[in-house]
C-alpha atoms as a PDB file:
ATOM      1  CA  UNK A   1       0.000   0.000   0.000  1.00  0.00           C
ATOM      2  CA  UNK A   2       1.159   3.433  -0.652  1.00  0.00           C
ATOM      3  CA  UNK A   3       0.787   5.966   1.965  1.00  0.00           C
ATOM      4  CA  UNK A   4      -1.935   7.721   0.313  1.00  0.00           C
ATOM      5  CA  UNK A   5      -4.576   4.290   0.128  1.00  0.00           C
ATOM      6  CA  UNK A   6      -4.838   4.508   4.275  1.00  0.00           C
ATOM      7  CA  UNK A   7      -6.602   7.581   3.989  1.00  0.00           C
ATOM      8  CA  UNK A   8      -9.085   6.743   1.089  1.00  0.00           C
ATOM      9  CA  UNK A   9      -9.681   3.285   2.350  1.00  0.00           C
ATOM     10  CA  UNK A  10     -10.828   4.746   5.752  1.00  0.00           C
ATOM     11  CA  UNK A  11     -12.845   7.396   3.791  1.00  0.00           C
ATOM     12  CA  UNK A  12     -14.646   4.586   1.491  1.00  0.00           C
ATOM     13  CA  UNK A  13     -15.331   2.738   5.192  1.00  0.00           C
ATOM     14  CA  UNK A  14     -16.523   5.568   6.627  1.00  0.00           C
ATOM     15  CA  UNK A  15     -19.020   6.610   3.671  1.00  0.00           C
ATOM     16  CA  UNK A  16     -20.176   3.291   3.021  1.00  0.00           C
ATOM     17  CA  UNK A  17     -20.970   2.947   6.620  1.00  0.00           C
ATOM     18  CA  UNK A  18     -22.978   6.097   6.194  1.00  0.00           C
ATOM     19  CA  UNK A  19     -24.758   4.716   3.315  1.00  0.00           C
ATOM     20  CA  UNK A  20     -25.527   1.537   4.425  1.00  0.00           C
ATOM     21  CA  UNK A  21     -26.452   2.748   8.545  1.00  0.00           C
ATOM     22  CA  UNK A  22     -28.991   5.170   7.335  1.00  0.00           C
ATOM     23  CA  UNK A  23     -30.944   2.497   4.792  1.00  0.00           C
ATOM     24  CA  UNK A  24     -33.271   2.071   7.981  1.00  0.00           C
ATOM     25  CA  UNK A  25     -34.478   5.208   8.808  1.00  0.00           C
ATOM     26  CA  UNK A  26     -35.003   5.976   5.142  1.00  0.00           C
ATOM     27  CA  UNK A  27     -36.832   2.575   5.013  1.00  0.00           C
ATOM     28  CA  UNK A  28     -38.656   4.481   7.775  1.00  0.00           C
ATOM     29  CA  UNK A  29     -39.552   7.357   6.135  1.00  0.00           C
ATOM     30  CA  UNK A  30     -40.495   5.137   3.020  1.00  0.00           C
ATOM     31  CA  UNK A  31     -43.481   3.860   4.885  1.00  0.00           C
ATOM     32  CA  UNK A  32     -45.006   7.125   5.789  1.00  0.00           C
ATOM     33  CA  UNK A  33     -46.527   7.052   3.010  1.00  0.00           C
ATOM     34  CA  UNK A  34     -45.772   3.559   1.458  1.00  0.00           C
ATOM     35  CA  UNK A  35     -46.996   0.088   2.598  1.00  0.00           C
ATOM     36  CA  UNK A  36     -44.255  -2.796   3.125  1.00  0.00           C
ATOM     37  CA  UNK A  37     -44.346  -4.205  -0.052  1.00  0.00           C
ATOM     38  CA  UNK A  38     -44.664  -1.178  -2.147  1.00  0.00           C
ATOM     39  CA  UNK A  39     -40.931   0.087  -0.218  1.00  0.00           C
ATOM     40  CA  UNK A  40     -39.839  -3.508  -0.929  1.00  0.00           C
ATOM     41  CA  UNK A  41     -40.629  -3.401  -4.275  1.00  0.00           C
ATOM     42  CA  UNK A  42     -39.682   0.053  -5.243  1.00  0.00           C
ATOM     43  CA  UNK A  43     -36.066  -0.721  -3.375  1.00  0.00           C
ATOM     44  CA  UNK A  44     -35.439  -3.570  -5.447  1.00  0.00           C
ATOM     45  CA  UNK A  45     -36.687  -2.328  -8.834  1.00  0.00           C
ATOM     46  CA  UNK A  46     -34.658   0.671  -8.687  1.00  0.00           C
ATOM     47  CA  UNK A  47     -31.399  -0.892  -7.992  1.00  0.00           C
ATOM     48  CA  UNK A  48     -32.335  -3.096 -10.539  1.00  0.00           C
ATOM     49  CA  UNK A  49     -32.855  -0.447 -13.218  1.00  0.00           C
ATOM     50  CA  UNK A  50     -30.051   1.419 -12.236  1.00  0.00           C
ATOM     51  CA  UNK A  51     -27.527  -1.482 -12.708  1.00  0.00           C
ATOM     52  CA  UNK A  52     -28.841  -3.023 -15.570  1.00  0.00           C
ATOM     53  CA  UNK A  53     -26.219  -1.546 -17.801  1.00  0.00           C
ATOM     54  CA  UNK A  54     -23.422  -3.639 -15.759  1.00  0.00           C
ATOM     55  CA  UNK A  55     -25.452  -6.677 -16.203  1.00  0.00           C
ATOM     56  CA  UNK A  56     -25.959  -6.341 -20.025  1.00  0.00           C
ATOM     57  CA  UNK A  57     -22.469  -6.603 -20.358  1.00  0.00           C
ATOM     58  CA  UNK A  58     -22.037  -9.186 -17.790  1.00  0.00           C
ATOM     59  CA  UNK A  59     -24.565 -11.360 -19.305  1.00  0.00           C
ATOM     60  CA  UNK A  60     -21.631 -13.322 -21.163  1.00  0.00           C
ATOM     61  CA  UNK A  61     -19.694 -14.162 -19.007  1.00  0.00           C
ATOM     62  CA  UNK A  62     -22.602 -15.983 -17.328  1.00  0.00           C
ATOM     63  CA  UNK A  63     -22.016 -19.937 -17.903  1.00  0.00           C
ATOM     64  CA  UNK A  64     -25.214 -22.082 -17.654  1.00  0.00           C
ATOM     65  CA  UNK A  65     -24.333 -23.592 -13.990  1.00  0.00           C
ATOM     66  CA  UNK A  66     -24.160 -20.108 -12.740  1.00  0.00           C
ATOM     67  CA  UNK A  67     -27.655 -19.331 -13.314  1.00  0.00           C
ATOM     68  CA  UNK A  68     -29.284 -21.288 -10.715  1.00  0.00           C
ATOM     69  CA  UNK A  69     -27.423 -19.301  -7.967  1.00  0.00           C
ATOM     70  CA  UNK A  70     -27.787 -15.767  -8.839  1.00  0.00           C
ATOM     71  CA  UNK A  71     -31.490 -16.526  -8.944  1.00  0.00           C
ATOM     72  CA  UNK A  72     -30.896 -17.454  -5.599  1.00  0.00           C
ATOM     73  CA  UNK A  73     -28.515 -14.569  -4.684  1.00  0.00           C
ATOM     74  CA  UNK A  74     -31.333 -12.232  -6.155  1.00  0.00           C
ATOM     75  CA  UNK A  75     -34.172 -13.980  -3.782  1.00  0.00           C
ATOM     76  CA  UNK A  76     -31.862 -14.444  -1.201  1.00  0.00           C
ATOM     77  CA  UNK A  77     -29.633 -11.460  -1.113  1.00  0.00           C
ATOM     78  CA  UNK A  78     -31.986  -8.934  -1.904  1.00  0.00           C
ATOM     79  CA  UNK A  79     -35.225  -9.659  -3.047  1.00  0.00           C
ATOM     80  CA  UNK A  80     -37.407 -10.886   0.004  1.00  0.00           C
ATOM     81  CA  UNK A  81     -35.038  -9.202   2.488  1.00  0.00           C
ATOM     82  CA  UNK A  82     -36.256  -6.047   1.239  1.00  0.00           C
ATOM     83  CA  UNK A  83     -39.929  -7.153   2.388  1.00  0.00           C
ATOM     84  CA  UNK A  84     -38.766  -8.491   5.691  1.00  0.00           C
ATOM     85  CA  UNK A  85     -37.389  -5.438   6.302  1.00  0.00           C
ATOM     86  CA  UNK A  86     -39.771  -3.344   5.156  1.00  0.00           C
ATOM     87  CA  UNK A  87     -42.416  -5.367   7.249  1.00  0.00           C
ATOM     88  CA  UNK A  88     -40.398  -5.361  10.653  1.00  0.00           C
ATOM     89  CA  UNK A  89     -39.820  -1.722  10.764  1.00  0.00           C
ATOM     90  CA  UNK A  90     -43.947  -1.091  10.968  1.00  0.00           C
ATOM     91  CA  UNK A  91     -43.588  -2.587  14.559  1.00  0.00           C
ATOM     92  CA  UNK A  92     -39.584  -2.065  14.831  1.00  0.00           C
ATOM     93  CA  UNK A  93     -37.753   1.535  15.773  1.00  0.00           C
ATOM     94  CA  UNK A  94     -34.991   1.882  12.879  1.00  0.00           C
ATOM     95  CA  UNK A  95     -31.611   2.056  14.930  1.00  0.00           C
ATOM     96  CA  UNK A  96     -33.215  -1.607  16.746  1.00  0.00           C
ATOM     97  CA  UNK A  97     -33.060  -3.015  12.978  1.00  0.00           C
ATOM     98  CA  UNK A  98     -29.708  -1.614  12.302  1.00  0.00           C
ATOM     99  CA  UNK A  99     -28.320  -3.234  15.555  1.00  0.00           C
ATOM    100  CA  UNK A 100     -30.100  -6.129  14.666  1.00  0.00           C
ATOM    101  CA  UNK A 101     -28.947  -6.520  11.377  1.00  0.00           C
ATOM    102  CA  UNK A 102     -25.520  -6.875  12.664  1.00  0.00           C
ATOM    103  CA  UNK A 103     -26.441 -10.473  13.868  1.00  0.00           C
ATOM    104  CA  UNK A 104     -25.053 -11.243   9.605  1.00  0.00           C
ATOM    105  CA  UNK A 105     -21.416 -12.464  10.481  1.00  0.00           C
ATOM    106  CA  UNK A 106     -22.987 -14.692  13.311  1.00  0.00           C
ATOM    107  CA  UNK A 107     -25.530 -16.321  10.843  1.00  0.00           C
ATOM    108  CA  UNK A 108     -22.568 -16.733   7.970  1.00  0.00           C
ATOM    109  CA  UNK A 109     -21.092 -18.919  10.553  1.00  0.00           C
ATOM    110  CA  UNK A 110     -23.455 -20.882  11.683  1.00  0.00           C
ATOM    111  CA  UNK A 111     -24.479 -21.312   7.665  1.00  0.00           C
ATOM    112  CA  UNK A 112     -20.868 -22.255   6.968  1.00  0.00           C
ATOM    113  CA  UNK A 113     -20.188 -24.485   9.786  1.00  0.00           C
ATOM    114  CA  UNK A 114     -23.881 -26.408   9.264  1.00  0.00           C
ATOM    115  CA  UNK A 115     -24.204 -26.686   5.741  1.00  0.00           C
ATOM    116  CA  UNK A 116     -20.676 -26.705   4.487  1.00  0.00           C
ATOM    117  CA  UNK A 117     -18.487 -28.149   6.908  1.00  0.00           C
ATOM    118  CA  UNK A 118     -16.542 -25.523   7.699  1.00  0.00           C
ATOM    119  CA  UNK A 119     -14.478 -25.560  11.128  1.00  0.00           C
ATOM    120  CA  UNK A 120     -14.410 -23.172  13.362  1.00  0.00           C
ATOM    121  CA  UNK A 121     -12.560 -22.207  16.362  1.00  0.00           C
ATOM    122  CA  UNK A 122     -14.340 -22.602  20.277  1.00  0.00           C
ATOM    123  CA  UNK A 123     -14.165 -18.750  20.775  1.00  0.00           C
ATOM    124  CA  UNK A 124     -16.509 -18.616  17.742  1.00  0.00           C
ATOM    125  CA  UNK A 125     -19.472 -20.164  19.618  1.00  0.00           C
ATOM    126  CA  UNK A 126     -18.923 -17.928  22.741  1.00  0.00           C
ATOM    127  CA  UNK A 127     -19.152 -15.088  20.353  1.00  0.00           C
ATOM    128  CA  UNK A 128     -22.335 -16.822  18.783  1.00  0.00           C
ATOM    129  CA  UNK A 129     -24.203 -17.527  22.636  1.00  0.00           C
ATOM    130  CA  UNK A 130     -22.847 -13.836  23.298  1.00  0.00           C
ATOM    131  CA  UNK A 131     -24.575 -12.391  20.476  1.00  0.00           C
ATOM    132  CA  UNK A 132     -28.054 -14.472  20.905  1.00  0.00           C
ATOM    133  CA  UNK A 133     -28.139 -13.166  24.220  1.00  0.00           C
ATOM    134  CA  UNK A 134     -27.928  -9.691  23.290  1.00  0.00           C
ATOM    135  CA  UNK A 135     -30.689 -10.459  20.367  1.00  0.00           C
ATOM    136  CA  UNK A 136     -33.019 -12.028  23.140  1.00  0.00           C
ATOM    137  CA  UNK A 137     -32.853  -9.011  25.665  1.00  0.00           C
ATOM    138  CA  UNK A 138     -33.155  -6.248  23.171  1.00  0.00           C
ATOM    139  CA  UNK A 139     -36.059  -8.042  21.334  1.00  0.00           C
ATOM    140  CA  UNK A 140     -37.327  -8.478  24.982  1.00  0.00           C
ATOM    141  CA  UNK A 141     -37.482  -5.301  25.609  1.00  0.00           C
ATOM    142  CA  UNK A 142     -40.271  -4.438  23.190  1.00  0.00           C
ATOM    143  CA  UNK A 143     -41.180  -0.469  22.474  1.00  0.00           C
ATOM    144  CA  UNK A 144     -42.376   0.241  26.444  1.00  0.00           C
ATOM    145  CA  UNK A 145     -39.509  -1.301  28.514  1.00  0.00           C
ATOM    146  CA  UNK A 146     -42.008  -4.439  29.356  1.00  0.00           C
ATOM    147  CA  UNK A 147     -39.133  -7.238  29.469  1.00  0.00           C
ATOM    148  CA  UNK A 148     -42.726  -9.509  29.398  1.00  0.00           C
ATOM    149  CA  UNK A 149     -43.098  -7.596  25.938  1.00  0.00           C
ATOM    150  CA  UNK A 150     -41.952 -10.012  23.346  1.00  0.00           C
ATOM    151  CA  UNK A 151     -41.630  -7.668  19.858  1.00  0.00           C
ATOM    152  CA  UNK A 152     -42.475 -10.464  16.903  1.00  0.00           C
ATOM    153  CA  UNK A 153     -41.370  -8.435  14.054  1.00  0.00           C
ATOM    154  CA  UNK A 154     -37.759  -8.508  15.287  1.00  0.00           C
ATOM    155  CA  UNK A 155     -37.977 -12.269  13.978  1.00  0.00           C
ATOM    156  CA  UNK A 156     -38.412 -10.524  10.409  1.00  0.00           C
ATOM    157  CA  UNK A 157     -34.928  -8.785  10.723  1.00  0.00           C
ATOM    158  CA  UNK A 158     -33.501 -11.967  11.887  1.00  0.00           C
ATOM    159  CA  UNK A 159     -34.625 -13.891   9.097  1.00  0.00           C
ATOM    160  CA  UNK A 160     -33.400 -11.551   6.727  1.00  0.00           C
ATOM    161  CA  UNK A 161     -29.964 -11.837   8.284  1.00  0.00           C
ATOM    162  CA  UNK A 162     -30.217 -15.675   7.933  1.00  0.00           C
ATOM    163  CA  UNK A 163     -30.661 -14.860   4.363  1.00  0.00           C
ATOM    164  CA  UNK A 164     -28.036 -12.576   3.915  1.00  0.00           C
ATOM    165  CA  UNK A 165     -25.643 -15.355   5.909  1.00  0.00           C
ATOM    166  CA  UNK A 166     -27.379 -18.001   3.292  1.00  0.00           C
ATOM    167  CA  UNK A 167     -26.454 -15.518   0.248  1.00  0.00           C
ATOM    168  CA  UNK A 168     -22.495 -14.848   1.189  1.00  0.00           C
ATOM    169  CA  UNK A 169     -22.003 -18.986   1.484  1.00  0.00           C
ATOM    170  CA  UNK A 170     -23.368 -19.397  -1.964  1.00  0.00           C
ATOM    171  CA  UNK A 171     -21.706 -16.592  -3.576  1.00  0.00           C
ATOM    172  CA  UNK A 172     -18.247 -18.057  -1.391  1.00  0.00           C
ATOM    173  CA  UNK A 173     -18.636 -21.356  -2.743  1.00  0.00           C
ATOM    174  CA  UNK A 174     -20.776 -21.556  -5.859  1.00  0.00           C
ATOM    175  CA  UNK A 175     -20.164 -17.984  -8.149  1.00  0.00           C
ATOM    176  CA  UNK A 176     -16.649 -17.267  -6.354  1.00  0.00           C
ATOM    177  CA  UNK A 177     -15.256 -16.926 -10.073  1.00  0.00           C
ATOM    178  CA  UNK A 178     -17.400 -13.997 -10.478  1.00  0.00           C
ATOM    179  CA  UNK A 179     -16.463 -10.618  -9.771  1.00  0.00           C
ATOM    180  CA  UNK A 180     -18.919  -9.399  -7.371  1.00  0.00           C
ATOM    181  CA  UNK A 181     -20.379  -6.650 -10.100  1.00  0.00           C
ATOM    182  CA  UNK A 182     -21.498  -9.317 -11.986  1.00  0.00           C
ATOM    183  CA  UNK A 183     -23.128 -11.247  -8.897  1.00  0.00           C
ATOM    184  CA  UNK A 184     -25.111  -8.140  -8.082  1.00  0.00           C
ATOM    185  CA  UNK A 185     -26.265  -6.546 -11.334  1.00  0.00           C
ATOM    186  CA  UNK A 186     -27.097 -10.000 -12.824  1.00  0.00           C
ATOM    187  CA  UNK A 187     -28.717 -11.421 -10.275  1.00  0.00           C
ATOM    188  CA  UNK A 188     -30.851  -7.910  -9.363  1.00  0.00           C
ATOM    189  CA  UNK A 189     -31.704  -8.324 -13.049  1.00  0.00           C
ATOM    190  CA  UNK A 190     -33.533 -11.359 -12.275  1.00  0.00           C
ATOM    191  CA  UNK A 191     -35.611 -10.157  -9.368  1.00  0.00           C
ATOM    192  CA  UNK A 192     -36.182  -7.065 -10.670  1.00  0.00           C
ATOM    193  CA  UNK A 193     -39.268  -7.734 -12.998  1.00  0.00           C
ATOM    194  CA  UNK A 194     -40.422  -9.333  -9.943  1.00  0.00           C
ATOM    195  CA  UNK A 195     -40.259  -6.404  -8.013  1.00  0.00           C
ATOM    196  CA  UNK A 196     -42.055  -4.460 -10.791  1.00  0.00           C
ATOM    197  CA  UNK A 197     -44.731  -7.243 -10.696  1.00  0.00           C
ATOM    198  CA  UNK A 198     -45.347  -7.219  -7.405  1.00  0.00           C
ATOM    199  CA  UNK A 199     -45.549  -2.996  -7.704  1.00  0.00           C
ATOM    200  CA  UNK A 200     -47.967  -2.672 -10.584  1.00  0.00           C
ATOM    201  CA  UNK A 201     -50.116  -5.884 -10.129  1.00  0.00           C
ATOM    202  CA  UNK A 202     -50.435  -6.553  -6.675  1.00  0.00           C
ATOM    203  CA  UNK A 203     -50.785  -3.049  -4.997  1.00  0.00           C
ATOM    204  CA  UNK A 204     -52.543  -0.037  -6.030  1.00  0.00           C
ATOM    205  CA  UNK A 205     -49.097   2.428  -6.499  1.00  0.00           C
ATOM    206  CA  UNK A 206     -50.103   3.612  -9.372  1.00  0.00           C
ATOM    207  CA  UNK A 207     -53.367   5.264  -8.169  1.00  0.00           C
ATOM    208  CA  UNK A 208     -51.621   6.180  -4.700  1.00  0.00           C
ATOM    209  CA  UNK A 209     -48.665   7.802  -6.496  1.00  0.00           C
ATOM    210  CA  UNK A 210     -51.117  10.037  -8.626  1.00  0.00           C
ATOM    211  CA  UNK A 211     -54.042  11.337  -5.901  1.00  0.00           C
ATOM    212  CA  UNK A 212     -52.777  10.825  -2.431  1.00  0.00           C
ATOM    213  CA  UNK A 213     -50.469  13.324  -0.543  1.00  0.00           C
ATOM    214  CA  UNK A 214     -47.202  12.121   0.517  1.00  0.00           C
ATOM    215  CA  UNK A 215     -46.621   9.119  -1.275  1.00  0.00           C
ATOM    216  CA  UNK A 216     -44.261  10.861  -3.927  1.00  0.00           C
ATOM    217  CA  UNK A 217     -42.062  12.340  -1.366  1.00  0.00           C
ATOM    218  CA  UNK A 218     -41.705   8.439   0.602  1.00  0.00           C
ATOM    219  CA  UNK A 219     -41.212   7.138  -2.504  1.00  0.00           C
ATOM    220  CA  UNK A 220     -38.110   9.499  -3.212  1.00  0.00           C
ATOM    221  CA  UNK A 221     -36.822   8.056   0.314  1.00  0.00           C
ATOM    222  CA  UNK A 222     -37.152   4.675  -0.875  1.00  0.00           C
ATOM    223  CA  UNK A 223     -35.398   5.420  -4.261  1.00  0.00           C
ATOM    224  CA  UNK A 224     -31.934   6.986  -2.941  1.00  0.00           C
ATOM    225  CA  UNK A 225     -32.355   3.409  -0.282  1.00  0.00           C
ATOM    226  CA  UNK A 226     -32.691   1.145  -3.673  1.00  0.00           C
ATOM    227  CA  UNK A 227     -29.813   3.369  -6.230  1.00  0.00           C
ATOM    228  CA  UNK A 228     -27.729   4.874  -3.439  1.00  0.00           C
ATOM    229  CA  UNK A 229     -28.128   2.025  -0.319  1.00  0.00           C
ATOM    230  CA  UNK A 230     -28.207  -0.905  -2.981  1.00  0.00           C
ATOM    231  CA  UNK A 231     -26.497  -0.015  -6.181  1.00  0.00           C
ATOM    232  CA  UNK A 232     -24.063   2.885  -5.176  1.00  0.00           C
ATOM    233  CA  UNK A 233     -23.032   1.435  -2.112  1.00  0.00           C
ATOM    234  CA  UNK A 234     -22.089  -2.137  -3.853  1.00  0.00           C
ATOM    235  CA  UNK A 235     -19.440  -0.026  -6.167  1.00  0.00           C
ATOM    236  CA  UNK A 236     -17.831   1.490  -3.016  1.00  0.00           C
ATOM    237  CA  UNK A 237     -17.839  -1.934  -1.272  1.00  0.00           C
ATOM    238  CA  UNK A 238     -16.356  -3.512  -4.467  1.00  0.00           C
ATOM    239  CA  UNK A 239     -13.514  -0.520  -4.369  1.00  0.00           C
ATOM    240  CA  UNK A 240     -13.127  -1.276  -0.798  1.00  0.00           C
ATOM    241  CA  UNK A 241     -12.056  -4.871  -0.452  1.00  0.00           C
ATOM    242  CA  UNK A 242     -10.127  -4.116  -3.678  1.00  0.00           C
ATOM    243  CA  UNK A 243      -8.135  -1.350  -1.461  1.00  0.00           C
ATOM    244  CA  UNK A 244      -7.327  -3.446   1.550  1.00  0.00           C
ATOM    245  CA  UNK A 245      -8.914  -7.034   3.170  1.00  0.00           C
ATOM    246  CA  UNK A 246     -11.465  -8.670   4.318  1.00  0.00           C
ATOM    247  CA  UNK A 247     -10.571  -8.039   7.877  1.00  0.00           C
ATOM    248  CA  UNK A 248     -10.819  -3.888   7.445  1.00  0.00           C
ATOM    249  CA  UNK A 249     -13.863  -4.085   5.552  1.00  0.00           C
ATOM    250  CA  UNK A 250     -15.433  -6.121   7.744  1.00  0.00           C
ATOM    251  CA  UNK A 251     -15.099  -2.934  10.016  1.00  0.00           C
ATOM    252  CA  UNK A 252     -18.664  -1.870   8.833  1.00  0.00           C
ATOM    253  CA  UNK A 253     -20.290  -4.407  10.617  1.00  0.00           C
ATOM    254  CA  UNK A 254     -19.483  -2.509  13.645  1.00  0.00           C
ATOM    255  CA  UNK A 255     -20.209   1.140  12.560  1.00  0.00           C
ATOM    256  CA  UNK A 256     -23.443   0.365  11.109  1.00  0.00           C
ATOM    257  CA  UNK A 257     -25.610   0.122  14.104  1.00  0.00           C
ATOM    258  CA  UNK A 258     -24.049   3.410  15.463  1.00  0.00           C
ATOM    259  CA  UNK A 259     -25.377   5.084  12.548  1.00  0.00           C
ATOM    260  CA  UNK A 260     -28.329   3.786  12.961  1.00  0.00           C
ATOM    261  CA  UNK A 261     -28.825   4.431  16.504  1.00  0.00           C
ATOM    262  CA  UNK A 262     -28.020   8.243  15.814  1.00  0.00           C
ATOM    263  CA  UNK A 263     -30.763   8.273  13.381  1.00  0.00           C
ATOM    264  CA  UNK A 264     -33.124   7.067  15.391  1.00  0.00           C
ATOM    265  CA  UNK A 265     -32.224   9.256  18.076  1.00  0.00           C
ATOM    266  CA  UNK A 266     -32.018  12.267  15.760  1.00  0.00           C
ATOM    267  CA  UNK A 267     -35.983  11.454  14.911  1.00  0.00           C
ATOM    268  CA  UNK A 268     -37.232  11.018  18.452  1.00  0.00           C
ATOM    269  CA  UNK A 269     -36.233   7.460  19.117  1.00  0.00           C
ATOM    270  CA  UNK A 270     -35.558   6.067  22.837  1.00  0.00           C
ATOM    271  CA  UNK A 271     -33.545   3.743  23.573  1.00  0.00           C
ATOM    272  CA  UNK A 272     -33.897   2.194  27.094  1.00  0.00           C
ATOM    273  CA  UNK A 273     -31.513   0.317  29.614  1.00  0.00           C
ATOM    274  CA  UNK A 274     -32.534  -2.706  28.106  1.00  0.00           C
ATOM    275  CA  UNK A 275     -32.078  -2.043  24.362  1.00  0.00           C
ATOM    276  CA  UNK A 276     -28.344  -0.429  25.500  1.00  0.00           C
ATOM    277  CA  UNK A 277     -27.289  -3.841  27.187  1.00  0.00           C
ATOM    278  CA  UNK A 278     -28.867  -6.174  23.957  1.00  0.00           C
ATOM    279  CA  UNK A 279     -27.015  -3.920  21.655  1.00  0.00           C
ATOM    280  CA  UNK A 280     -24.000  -4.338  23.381  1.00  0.00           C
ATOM    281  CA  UNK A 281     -24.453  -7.994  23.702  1.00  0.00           C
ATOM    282  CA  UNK A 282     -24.576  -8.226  20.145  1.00  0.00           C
ATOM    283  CA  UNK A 283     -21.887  -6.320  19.215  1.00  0.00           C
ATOM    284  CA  UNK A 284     -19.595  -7.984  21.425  1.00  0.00           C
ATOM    285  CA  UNK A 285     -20.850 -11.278  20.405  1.00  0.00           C
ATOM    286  CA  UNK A 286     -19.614 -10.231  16.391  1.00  0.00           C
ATOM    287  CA  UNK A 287     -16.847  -9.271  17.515  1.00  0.00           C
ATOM    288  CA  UNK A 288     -15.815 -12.569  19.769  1.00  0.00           C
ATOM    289  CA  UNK A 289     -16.191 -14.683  17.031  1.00  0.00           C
ATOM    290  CA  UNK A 290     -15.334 -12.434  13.708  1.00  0.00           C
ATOM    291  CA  UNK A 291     -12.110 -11.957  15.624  1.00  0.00           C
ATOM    292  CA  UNK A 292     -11.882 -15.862  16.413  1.00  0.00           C
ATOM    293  CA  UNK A 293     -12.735 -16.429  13.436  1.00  0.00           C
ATOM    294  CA  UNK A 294     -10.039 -14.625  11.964  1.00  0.00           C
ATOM    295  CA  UNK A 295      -7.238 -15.969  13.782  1.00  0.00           C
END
C-alpha cells in the first residue's frame, strides 16, 4: 500500500458505513406514506434499473451452472429481504433493525459451519451464545420497557440476516469466479421484474402515487435506499475490499448500528436500559467470534 490508500480506504469505510447505517431510517420514512411491499418493491426495482447496464455486459460471461445461484442470490440477497425489512420496521424503531442486522457475520457462521463443513474455532461459539443473548434481551425489551413484551417483528430482521448469511455462502462457494459486479447486477436483473410485478399488479401504487399526498415524497426516500443504499453502495464496497482485506472491511459491521442508533435518536427514538445492554451484547458477540474467526 502506498501511503496515500490509508486515507481513502478509511474514507470509502466511513461513507459506506454512512450509506448503508442510514438504509433504515429511510426505510422508515419510506413507509409514511408507502406500505411494506410497495418500499420492498420500489427498493429492489430501482437498484435493478439502475444497474442493468453492468449486467448487459455481464450477461456473457454468465455460464449455464451459474444461473441457478444468482437466482438465488437475487431472492436471497436482496429480493425478500427487502420485504422483511420493510415489514419489521412497521412494529420495529430503525436504529433496533440496524443493531439487529448486525447479527449477519454470526448467521454466515453458523451457515458455513452447518451446511458446508466448515471448522471453526471454540471462541466462535462464545461469540455466537454472546450475540443471541444480546438479540433475546433487546427483542425483549419491546417499544415500552415491558421485558414480558416479546416484539415479533424482530424475527423478520432476523430472518433476513439468515438470508443474507445463506447468500455470502453461496456466492463463497458456488459464483466465487465472479467478480462481485457481476453477482449483483445479474442477479438484481432477475428479481427485478419481480419487483415491478409485485408494484404494478399486486398493490394499487399507481393510483396512490397520482391522488394521495405524501406518497411521492416516501417514494423518493425509498429510491436513494434502492440506487444509493443498494447499487451505489455495492461499487464502493467492491472498491473497498479491492483497497485493503477482508478483515478492514469487515469494520462496517461494527459502525453500522451506530449510525443507525443516531438516526433514530435524531428522529425522536428512545432507547432504554434494556435495548443499551442487547445492543452491546450483540456487538460484542460479532466481535468474539469475527475476531476468532479470523485468527
Amino acid at each position: 500500500m502506498t501511503q496515500k490508500t490509508p486515507l481513502k480506504a478509511w474514507g470509502l469505510l466511513i461513507t459506506l458505513s454512512l450509506i448503508w447505517g442510514s438504509s433504515f431510517i429511510l426505510i422508515k420514512k419510506g413507509l409514511l406514506g408507502l406500505e411494506p411491499m410497495e418500499v420492498g418493491s420500489i427498493r429492489i426495482l430501482s437498484a435493478s434499473l439502475f444497474l442493468l447496464p453492468f449486467a448487459l455486459r455481464k450477461y456473457r460471461k454468465i455460464r449455464r451452472e451459474h444461473i441457478k445461484y444468482l437466482i438465488s442470490v437475487g431472492l436471497v440477497g436482496s429480493f425478500i429481504p427487502a420485504f422483511l425489512f420493510a415489514i419489521a420496521q412497521t412494529r420495529l424503531e430503525s436504529s433496533i433493525t440496524g443493531v439487529l442486522n448486525a447479527l449477519t457475520p454470526i448467521f454466515t457462521i453458523l451457515v458455513g459451519l452447518i451446511f458446508y463443513h466448515q471448522k471453526q474455532r471454540p471462541q466462535v461459539f462464545v461469540g455466537v451464545v454472546v450475540g443471541f443473548i444480546g438479540t433475546t434481551v433487546l427483542v425483549l425489551a419491546g417499544s415500552g420497557g415491558d421485558m414480558n413484551n416479546f416484539n415479533f417483528y424482530a424475527l423478520f430482521v432476523v430472518a433476513a440476516t439468515v438470508m443474507y448469511a445463506l447468500n455470502t455462502n453461496i456466492i463463497k462457494y458456488h459464483l466465487s469466479d465472479l467478480k462481485a459486479l457481476t453477482i449483483t447486477s445479474v442477479s438484481l436483473s432477475f428479481v427485478g421484474p419481480l419487483a415491478a410485478i409485485q408494484l404494478l399488479l399486486f398493490t394499487d401504487y399507481p393510483t396512490k402515487l397520482m391522488h394521495v399526498e405524501g406518497t411521492l415524497l416516501a417514494t423518493s426516500f425509498i429510491l436513494i435506499l434502492g440506487v444509493v443504499g443498494t447499487a451505489i453502495a455495492l461499487l464502493i464496497f467492491n472498491r473497498l475490499v479491492s483497497l485493503t482485506d477482508p478483515v478492514f472491511t469487515s469494520s462496517v459491521t461494527y459502525i453500522i448500528p451506530v449510525v443507525a442508533i443516531c438516526w433514530g435518536l435524531f428522529d425522536g427514538e428512545v432507547l432504554l436500559l434494556s435495548h443499551v445492554l442487547g445492543i452491546g451484547g450483540i456487538l460484542i458477540g460479532v466481535y468474539i467470534a469475527n475476531t476468532s474467526r479470523r485468527k
